[in-house]
N, C-alpha and C. Protein backbone atom coordinates (compact mmCIF):
# COMPACT_ATOMS: atom_id res chain seq x y z
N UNK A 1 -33.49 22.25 -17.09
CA UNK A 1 -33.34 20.92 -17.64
C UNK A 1 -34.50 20.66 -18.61
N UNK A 2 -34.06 20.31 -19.61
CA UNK A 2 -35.13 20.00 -20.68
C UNK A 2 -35.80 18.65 -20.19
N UNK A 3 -37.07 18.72 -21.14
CA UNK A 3 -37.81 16.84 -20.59
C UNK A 3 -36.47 16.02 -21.38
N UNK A 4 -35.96 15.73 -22.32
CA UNK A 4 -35.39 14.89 -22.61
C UNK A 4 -33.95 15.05 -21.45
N UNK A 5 -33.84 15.82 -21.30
CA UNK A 5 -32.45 15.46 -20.28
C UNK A 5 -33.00 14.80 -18.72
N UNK A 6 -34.07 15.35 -18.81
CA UNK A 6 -35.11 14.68 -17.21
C UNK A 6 -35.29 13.39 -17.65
N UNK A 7 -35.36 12.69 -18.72
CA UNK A 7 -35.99 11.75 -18.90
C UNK A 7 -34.23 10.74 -18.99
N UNK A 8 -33.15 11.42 -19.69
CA UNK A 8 -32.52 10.73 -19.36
C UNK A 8 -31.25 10.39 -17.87
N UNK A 9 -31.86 11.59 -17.71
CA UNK A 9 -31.44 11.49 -15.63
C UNK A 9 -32.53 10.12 -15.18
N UNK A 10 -33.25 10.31 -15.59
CA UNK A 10 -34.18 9.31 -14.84
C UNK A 10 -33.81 7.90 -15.41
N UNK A 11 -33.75 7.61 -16.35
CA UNK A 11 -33.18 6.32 -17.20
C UNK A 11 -31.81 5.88 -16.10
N UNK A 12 -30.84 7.21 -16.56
CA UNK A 12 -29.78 6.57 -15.55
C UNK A 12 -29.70 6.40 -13.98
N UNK A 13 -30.77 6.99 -13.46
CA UNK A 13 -30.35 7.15 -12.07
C UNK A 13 -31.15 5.47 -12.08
N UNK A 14 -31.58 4.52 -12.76
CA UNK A 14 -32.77 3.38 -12.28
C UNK A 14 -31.50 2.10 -12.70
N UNK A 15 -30.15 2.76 -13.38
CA UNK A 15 -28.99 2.06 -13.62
C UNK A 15 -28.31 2.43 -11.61
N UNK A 16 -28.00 3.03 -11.47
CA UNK A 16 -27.35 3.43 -10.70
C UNK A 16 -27.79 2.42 -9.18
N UNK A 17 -26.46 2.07 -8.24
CA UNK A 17 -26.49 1.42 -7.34
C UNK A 17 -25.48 2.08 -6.24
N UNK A 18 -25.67 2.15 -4.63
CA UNK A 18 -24.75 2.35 -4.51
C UNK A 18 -24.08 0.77 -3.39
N UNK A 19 -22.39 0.96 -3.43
CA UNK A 19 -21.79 -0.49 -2.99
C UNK A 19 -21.11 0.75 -1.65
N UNK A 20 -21.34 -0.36 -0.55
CA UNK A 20 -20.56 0.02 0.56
C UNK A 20 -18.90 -0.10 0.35
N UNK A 21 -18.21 0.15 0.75
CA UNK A 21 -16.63 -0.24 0.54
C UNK A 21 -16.12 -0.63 1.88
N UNK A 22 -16.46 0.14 3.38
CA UNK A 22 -15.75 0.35 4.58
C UNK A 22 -17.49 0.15 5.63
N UNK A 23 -17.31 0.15 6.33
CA UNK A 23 -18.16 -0.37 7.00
C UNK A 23 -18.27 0.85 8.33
N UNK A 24 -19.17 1.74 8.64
CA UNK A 24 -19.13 2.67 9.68
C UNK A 24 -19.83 2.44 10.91
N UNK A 25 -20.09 3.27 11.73
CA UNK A 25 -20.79 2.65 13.42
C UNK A 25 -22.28 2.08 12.95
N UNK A 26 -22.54 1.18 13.25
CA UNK A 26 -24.11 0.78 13.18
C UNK A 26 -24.18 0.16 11.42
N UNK A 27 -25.42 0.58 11.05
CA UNK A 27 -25.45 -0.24 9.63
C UNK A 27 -25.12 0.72 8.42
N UNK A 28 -24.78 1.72 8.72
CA UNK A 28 -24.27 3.07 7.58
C UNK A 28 -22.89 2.44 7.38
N UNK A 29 -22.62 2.82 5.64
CA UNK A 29 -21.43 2.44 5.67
C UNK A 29 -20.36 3.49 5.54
N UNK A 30 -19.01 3.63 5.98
CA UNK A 30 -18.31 5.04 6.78
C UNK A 30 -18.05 5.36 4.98
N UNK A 31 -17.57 4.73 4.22
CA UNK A 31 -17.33 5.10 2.46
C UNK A 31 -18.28 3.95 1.69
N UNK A 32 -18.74 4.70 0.53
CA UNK A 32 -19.70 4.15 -0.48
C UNK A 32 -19.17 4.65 -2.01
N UNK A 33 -19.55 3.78 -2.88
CA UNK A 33 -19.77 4.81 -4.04
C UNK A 33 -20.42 4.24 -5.15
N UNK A 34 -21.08 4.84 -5.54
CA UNK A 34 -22.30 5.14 -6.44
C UNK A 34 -21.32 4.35 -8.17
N UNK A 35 -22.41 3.06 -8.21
CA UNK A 35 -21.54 2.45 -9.60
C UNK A 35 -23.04 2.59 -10.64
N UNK A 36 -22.93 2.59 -11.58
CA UNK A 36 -23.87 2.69 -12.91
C UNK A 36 -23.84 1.58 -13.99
N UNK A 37 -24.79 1.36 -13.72
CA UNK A 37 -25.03 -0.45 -14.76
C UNK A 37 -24.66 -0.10 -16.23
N UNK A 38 -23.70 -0.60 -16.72
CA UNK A 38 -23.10 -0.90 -18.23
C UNK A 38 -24.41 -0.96 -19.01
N UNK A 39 -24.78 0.12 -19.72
CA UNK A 39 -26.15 -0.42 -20.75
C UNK A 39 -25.66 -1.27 -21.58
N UNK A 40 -26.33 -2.04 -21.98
CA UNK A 40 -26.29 -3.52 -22.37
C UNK A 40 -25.46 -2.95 -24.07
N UNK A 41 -25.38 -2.41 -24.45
CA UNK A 41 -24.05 -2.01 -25.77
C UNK A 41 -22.90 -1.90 -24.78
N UNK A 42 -22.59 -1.91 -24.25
CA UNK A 42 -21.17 -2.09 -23.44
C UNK A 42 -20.75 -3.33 -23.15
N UNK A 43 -21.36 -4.41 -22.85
CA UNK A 43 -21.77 -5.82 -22.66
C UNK A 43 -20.40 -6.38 -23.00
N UNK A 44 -20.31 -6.17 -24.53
CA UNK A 44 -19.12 -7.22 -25.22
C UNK A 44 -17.66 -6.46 -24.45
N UNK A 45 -17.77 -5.53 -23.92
CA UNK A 45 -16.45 -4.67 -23.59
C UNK A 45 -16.37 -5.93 -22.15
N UNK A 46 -16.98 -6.63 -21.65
CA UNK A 46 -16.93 -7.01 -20.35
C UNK A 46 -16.72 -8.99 -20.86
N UNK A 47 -17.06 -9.06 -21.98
CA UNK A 47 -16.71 -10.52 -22.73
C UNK A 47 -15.15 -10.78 -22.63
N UNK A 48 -14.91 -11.98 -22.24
CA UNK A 48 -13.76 -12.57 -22.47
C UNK A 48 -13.56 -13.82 -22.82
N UNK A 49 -12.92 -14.23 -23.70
CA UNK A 49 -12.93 -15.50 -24.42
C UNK A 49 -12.00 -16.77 -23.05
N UNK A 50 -12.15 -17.82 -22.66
CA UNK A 50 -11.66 -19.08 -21.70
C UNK A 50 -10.84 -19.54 -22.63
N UNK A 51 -10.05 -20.58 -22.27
CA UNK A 51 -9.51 -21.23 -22.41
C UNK A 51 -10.19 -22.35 -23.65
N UNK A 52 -11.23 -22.96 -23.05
CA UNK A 52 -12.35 -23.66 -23.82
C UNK A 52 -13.10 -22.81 -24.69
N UNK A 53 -12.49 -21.62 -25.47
CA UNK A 53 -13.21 -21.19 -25.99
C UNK A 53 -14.63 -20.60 -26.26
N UNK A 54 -14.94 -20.39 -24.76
CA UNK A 54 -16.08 -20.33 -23.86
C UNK A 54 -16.17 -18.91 -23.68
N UNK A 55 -17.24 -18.10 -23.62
CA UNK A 55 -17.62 -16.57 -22.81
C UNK A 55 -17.39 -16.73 -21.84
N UNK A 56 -17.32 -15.83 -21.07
CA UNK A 56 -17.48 -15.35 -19.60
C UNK A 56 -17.64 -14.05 -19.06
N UNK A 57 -17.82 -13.61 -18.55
CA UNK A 57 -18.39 -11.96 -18.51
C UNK A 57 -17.20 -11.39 -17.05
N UNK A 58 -16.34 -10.24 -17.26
CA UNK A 58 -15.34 -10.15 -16.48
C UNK A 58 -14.97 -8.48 -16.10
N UNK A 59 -15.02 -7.72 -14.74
CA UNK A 59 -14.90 -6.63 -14.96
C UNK A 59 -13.08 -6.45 -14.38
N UNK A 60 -12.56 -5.61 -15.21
CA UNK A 60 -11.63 -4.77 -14.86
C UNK A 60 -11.35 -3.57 -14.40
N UNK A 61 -10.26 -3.12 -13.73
CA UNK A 61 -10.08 -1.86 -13.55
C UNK A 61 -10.41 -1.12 -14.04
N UNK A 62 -10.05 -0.88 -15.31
CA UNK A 62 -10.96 0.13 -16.24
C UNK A 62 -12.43 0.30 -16.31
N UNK A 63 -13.08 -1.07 -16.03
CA UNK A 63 -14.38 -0.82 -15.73
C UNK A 63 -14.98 -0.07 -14.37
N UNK A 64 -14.04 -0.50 -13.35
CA UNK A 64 -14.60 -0.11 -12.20
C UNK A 64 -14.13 2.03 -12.14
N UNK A 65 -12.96 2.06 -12.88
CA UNK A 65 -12.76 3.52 -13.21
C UNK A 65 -13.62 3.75 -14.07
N UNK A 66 -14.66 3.72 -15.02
CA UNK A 66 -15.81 3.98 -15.68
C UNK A 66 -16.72 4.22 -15.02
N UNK A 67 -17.51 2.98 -14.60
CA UNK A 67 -18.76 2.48 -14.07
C UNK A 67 -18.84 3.29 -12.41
N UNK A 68 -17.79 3.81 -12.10
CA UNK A 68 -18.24 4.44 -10.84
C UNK A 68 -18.89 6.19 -10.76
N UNK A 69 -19.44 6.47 -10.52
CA UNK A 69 -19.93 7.34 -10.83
C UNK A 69 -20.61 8.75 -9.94
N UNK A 70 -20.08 8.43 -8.44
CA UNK A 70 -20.09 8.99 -7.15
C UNK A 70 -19.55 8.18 -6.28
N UNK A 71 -19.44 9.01 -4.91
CA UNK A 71 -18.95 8.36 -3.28
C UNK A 71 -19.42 8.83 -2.29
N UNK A 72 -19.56 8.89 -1.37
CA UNK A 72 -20.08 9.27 -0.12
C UNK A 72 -19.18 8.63 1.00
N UNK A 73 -19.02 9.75 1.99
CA UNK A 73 -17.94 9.24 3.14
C UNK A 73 -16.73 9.47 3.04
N UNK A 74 -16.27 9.85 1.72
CA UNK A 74 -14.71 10.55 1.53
C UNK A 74 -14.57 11.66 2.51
N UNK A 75 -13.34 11.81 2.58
CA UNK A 75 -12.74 13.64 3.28
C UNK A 75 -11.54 13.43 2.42
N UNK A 76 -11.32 14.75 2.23
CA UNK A 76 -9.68 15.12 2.16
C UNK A 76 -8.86 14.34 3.11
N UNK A 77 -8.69 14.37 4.07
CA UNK A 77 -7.71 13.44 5.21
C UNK A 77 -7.96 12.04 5.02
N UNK A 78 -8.99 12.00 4.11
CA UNK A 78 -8.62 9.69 4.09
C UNK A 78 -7.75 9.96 2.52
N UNK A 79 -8.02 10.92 1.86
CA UNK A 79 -7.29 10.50 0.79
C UNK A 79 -5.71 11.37 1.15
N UNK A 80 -5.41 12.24 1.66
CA UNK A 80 -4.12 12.61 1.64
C UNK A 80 -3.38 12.35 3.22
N UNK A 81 -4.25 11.79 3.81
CA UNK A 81 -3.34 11.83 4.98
C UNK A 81 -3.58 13.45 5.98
N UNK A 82 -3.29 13.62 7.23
CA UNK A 82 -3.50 14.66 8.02
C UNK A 82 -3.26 15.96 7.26
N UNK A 83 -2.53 16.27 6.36
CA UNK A 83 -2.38 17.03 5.87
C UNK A 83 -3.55 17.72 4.91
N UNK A 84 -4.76 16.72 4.85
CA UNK A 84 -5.69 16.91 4.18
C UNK A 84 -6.95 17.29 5.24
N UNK A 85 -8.09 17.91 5.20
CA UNK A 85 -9.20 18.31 5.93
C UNK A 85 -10.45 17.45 6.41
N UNK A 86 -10.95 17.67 7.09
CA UNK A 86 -12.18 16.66 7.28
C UNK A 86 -13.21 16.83 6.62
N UNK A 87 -13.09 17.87 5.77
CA UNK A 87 -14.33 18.25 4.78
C UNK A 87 -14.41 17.34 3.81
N UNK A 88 -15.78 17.40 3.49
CA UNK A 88 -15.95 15.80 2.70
C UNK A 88 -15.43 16.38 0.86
N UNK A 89 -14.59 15.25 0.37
CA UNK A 89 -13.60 15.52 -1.09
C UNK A 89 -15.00 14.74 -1.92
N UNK A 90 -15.20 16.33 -2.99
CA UNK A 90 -15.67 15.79 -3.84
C UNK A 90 -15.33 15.17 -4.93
N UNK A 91 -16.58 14.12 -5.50
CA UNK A 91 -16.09 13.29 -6.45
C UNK A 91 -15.78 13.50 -8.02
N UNK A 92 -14.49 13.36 -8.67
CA UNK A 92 -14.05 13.60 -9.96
C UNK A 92 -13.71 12.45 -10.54
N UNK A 93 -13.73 11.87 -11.55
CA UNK A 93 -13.34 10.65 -12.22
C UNK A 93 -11.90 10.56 -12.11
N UNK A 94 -11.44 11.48 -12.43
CA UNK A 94 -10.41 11.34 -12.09
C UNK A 94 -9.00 11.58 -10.46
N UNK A 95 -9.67 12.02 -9.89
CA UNK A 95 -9.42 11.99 -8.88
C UNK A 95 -9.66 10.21 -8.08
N UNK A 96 -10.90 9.78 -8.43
CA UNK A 96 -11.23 8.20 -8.99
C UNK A 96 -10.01 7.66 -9.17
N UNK A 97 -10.09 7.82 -9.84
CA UNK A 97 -8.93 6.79 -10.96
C UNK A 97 -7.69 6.67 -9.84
N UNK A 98 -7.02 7.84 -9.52
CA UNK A 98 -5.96 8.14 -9.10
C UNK A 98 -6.27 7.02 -7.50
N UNK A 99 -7.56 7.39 -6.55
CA UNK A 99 -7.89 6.82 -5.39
C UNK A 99 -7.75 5.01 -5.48
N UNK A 100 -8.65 4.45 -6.83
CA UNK A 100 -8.71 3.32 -6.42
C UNK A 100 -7.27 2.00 -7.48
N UNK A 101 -6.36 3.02 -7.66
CA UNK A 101 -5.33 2.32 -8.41
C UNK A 101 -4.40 1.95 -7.41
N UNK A 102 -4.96 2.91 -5.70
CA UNK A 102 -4.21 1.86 -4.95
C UNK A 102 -4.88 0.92 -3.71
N UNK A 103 -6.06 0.71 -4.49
CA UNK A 103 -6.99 -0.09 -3.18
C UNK A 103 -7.49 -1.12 -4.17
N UNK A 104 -6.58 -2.36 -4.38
CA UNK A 104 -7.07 -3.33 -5.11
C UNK A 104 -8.13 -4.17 -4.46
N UNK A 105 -8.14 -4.12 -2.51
CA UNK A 105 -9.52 -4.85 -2.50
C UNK A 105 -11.06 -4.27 -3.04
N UNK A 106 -10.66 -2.42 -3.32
CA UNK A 106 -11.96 -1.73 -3.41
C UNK A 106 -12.27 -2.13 -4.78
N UNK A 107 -11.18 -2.34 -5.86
CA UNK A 107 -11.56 -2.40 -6.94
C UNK A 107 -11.90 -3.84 -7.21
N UNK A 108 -11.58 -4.89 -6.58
CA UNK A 108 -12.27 -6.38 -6.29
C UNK A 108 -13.26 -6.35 -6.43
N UNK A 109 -14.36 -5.53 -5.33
CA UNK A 109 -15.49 -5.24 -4.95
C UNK A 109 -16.72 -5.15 -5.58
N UNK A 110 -15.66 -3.70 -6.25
CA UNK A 110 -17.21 -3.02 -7.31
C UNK A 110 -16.80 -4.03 -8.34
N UNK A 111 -15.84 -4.42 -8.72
CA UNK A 111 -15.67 -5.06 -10.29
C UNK A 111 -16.88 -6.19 -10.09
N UNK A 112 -16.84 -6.91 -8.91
CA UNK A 112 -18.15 -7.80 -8.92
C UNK A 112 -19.53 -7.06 -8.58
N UNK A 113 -19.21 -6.37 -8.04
CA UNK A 113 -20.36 -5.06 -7.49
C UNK A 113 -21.58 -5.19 -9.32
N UNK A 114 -20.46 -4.68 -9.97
CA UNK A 114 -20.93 -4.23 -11.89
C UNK A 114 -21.41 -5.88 -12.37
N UNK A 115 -20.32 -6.77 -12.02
CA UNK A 115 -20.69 -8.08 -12.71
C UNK A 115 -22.02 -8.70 -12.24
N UNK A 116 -22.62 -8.45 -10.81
CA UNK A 116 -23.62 -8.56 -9.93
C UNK A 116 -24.81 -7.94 -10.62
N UNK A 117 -24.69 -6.55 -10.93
CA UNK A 117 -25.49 -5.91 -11.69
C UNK A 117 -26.11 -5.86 -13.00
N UNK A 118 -25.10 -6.34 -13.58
CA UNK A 118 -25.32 -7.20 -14.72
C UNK A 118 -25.76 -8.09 -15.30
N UNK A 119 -25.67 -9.16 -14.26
CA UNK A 119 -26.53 -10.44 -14.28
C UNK A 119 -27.97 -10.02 -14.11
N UNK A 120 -28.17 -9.18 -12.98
CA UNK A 120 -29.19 -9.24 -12.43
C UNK A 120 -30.01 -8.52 -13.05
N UNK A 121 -29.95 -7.64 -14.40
CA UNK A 121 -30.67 -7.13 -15.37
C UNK A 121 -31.12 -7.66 -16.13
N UNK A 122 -30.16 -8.62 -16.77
CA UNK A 122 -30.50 -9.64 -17.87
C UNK A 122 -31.73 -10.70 -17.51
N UNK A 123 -30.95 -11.67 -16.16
CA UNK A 123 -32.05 -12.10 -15.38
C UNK A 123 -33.40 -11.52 -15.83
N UNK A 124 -33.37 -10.08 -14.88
CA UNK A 124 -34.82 -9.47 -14.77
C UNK A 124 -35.04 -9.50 -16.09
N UNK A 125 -34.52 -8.94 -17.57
CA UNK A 125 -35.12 -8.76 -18.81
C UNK A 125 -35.54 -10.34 -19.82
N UNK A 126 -34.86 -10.99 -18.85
CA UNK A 126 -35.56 -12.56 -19.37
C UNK A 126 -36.67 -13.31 -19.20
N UNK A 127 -36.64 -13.02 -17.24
CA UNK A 127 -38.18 -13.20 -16.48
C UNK A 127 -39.02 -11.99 -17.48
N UNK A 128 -38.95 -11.09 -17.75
CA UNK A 128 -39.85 -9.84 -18.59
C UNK A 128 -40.39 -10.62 -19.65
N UNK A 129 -39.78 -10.99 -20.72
CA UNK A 129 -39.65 -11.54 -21.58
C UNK A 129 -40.79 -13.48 -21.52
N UNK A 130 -40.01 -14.13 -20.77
CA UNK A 130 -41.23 -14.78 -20.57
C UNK A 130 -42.52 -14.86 -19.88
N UNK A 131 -42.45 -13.27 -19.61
CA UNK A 131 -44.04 -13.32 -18.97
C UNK A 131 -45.02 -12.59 -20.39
């Protein structure tokens, strides 16, 4: 790995969060997955114009198929049923895509999971800003 690719692993991993989805024994959660903060040039992709002609900041499916970016706690057998293994299924975007187009509470989640994250950058780069 070159320094500039170290340097931008490191940039992104300080974006990166991970959101519980399922809840496991004790305080571990049994599925997770790893979402990545929209760098702020992505911003207007998450703008939506109101009624009142007003902003509002809004994530969609497509965002949450973007912005996710790992999982933890998968197997083969939660995504296919017995027919699938207990070995843990690794993560592909698209394999993604395919998982959470039918779990609209998961994609509820992270979509605020990202909108959460979002705020809370700006926030922080404002407090920055007036200090």
């Amino acid at each position: 790995m070159t320094p500039a690719e170290r340097l931008i692993q490191q940039l992104r991993d300080q974006r990166k969060r991970w959101i519980p989805l399922e809840e496991g024994p004790g305080a571990a959660a049994a599925k997770r997955v790893q979402i990545l903060r929209p760098p702020e040039t992505d911003l207007p992709d998450f703008l939506t114009t109101t009624e009142d002609g007003h902003y509002t900041l809004q994530a969609e499916l497509r965002h949450v198929e973007k912005y996710v970016v790992g999982w933890d706690g998968f197997t083969e057998a939660d995504l296919v049923g017995p027919a699938g293994s207990s070995d843990a299924a690794p993560f592909a975007p698209e394999l993604w895509r395919e998982v959470v187009a039918d779990k609209l509470q998961w994609m509820r989640q992270i979509a605020q999971a990202l909108l959460d994250l979002i705020l809370e950058h700006r926030a922080a780069r404002d407090t920055a800003a007036k200090n």
